[in-house]
N, C-alpha and C. Protein backbone atom coordinates (compact mmCIF):
# COMPACT_ATOMS: atom_id res chain seq x y z
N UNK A 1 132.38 -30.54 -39.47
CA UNK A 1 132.47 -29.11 -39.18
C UNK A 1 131.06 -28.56 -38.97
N UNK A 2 131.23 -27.63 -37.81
CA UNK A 2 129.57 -26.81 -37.39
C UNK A 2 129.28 -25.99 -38.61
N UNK A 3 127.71 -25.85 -38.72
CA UNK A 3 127.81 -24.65 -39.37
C UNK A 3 127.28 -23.53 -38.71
N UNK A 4 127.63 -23.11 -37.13
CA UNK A 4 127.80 -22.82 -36.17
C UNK A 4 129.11 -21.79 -35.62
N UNK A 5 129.34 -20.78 -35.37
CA UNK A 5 130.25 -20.57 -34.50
C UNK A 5 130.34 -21.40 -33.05
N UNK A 6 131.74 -21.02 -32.90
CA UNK A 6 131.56 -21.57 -31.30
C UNK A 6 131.17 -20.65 -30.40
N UNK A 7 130.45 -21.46 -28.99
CA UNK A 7 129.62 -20.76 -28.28
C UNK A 7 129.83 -21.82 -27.02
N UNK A 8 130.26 -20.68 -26.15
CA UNK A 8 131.22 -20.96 -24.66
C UNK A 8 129.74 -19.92 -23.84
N UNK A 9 130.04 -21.34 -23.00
CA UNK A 9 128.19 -20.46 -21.56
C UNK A 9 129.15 -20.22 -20.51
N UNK A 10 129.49 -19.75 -19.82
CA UNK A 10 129.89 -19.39 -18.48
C UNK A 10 128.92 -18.88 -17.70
N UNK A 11 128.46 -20.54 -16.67
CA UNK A 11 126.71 -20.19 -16.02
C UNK A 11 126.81 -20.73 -14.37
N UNK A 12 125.95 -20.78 -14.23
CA UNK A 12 125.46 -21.36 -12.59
C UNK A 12 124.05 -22.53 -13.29
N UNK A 13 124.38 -23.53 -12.98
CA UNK A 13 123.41 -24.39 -12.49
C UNK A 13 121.82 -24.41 -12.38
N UNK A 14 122.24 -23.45 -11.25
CA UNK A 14 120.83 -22.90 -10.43
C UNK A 14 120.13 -21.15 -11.22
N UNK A 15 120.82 -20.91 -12.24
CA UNK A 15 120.88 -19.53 -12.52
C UNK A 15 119.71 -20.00 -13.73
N UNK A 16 118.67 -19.12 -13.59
CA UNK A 16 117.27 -19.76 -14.40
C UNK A 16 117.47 -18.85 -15.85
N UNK A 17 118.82 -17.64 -16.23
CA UNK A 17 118.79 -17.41 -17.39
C UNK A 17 120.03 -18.25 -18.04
N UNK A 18 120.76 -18.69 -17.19
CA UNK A 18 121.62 -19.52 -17.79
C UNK A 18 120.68 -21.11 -18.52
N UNK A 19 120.04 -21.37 -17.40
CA UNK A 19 119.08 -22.78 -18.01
C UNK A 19 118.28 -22.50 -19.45
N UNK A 20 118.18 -21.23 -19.11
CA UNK A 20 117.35 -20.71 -20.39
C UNK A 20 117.78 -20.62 -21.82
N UNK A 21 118.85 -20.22 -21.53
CA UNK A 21 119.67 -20.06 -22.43
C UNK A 21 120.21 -21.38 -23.20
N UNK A 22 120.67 -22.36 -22.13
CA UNK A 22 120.99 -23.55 -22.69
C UNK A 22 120.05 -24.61 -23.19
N UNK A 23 118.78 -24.26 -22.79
CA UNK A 23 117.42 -24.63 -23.40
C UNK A 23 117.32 -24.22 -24.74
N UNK A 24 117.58 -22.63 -25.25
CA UNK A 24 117.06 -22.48 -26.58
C UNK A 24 118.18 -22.96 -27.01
N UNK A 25 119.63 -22.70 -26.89
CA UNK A 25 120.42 -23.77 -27.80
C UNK A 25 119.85 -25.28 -27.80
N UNK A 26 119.60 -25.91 -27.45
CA UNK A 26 119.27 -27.75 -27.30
C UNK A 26 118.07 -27.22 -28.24
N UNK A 27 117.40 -26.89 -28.44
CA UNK A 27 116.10 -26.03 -29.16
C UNK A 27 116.36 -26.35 -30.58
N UNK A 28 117.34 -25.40 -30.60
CA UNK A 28 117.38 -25.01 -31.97
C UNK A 28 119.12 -26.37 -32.62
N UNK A 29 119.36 -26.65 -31.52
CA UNK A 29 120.78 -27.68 -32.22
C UNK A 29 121.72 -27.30 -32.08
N UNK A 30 121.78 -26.07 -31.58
CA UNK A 30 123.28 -25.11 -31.92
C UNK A 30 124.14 -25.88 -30.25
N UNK A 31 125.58 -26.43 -31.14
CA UNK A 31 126.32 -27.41 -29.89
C UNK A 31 126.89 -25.92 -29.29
N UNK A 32 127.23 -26.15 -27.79
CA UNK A 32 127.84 -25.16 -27.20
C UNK A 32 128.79 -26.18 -25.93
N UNK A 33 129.97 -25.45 -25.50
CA UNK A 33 130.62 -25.40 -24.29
C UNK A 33 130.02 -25.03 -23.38
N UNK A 34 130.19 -25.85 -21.86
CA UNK A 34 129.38 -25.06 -20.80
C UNK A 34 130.37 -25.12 -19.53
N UNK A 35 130.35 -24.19 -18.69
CA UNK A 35 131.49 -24.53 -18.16
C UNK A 35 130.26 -23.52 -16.47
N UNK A 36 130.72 -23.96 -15.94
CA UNK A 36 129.85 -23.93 -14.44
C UNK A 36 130.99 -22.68 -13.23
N UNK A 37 130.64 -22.04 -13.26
CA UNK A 37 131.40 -20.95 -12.72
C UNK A 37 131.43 -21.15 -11.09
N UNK A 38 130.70 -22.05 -10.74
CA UNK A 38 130.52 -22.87 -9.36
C UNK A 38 131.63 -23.37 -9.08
N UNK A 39 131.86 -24.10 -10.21
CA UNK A 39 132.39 -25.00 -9.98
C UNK A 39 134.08 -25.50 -10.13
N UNK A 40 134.02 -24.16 -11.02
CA UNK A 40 134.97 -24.26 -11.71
C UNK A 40 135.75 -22.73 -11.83
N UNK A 41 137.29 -22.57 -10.70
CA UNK A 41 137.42 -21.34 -10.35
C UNK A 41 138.15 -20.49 -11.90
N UNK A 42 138.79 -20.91 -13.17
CA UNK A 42 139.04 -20.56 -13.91
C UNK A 42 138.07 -19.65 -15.03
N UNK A 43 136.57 -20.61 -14.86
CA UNK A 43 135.72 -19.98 -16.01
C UNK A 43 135.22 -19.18 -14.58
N UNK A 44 135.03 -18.80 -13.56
CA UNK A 44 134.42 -17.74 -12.72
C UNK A 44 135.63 -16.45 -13.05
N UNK A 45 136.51 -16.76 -12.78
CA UNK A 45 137.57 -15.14 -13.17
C UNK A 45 137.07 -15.23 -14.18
N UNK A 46 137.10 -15.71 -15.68
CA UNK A 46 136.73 -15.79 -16.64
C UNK A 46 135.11 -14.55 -16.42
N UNK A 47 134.36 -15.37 -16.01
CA UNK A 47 133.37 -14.53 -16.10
C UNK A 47 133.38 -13.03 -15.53
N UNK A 48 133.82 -13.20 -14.27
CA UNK A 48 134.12 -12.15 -13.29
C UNK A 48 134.70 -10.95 -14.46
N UNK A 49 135.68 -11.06 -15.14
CA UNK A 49 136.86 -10.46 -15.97
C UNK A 49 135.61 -9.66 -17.05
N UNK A 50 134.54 -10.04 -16.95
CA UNK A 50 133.50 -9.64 -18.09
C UNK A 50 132.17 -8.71 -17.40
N UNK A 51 132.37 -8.83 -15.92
CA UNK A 51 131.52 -7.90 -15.23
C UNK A 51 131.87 -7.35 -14.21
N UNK A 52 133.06 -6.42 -13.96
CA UNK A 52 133.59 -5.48 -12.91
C UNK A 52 133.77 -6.26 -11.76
N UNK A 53 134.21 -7.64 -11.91
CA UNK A 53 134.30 -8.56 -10.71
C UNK A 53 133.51 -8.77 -10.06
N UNK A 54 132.43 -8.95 -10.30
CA UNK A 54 131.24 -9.20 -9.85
C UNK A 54 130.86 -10.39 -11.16
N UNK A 55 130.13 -11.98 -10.07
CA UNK A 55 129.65 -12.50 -11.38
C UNK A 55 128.25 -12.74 -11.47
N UNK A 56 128.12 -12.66 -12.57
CA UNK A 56 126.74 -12.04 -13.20
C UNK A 56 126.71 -13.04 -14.54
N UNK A 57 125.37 -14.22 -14.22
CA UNK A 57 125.24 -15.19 -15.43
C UNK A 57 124.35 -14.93 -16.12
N UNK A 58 124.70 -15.37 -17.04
CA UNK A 58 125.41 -16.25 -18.17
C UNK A 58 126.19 -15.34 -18.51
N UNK A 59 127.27 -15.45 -18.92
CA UNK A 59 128.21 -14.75 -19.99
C UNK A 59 128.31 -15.47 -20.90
N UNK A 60 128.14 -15.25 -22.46
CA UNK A 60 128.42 -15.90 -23.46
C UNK A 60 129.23 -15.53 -23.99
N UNK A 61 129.85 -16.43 -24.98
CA UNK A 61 130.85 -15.94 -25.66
C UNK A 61 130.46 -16.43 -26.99
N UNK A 62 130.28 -15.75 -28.17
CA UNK A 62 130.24 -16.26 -29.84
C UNK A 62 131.44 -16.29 -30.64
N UNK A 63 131.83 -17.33 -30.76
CA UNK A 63 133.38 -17.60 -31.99
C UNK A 63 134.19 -17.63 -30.68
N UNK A 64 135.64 -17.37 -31.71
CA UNK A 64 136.73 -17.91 -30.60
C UNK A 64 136.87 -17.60 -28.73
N UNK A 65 136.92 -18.58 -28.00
CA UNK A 65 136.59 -17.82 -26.53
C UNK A 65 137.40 -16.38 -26.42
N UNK A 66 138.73 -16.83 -26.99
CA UNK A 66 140.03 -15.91 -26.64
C UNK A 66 139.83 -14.66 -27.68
N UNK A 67 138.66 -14.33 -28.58
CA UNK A 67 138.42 -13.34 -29.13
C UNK A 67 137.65 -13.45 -29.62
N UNK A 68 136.26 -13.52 -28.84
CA UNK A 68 134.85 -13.71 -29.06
C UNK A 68 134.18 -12.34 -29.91
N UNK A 69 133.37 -12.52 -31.37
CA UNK A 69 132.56 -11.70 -31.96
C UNK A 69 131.84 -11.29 -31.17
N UNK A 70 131.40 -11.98 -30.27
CA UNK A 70 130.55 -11.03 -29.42
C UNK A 70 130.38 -11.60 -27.98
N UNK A 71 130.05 -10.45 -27.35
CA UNK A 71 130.13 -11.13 -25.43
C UNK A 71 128.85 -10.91 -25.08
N UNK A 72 127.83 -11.56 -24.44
CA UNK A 72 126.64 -11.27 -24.56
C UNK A 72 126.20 -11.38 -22.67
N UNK A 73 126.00 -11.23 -21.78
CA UNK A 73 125.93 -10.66 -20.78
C UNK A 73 124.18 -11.10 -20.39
N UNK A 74 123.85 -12.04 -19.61
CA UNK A 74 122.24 -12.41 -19.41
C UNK A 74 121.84 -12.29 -20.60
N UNK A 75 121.65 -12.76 -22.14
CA UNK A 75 121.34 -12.19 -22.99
C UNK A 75 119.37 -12.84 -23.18
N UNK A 76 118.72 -12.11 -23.85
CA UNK A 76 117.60 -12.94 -24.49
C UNK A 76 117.87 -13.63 -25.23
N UNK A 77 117.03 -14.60 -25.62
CA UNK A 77 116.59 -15.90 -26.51
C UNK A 77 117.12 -14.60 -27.95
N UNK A 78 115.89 -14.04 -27.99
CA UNK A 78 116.46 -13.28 -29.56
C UNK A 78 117.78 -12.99 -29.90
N UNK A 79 118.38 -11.88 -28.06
CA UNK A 79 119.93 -11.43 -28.59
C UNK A 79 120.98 -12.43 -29.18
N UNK A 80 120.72 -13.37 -28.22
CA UNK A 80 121.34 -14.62 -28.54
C UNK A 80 121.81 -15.40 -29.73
N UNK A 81 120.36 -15.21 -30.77
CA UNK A 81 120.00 -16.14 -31.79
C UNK A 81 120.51 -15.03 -32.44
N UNK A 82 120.60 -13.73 -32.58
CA UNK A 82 121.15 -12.70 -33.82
C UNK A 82 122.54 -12.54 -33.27
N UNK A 83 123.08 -12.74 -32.39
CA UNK A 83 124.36 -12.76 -31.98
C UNK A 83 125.11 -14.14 -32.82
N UNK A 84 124.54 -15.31 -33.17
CA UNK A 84 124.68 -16.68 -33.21
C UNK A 84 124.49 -16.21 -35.27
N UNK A 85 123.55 -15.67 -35.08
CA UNK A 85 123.12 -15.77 -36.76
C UNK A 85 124.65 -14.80 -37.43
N UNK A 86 125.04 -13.55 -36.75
CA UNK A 86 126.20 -12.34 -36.96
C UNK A 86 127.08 -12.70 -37.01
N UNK A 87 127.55 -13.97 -36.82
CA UNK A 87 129.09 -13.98 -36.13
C UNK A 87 129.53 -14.96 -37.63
């Protein structure tokens, strides 16, 4: 068992805050889901559903996907890590 919430990325590849993001997790250890909104037309509504249909990366999700503590939207390294520390 984590001592971790779960943490779902809904990113692009090529999207340099999504890389970023999945950088300070590998950083710090914290395991996460990643799911490529490219690529994959389920986690894009998914994301879409989180920014007026328009998609806009990273969307995170902290704890359960289906009723995430928190939704975090391009977040910083910090928001991230106190979003991760809150939940």
């Amino acid at each position: 068992m984590s001592d971790y919430p779960e943490i779902l990325i809904l990113g692009r590849d090529t999207c340099e805050d999504t890389n970023r993001s999945r950088g300070h997790l590998h950083l710090l250890g914290i395991p996460y889901v990643y799911r490529n909104v490219e690529m994959d037309p389920a986690a894009d509504a998914w994301n879409r559903s989180y920014n007026e249909g328009n998609r806009v990366t990273p969307v995170i999700l902290v704890g359960d996907p289906d009723n995430p503590v928190a939704v975090l939207i391009e977040p910083s390294d910090e928001a991230l890590a106190a979003a991760i520390a809150g939940a």
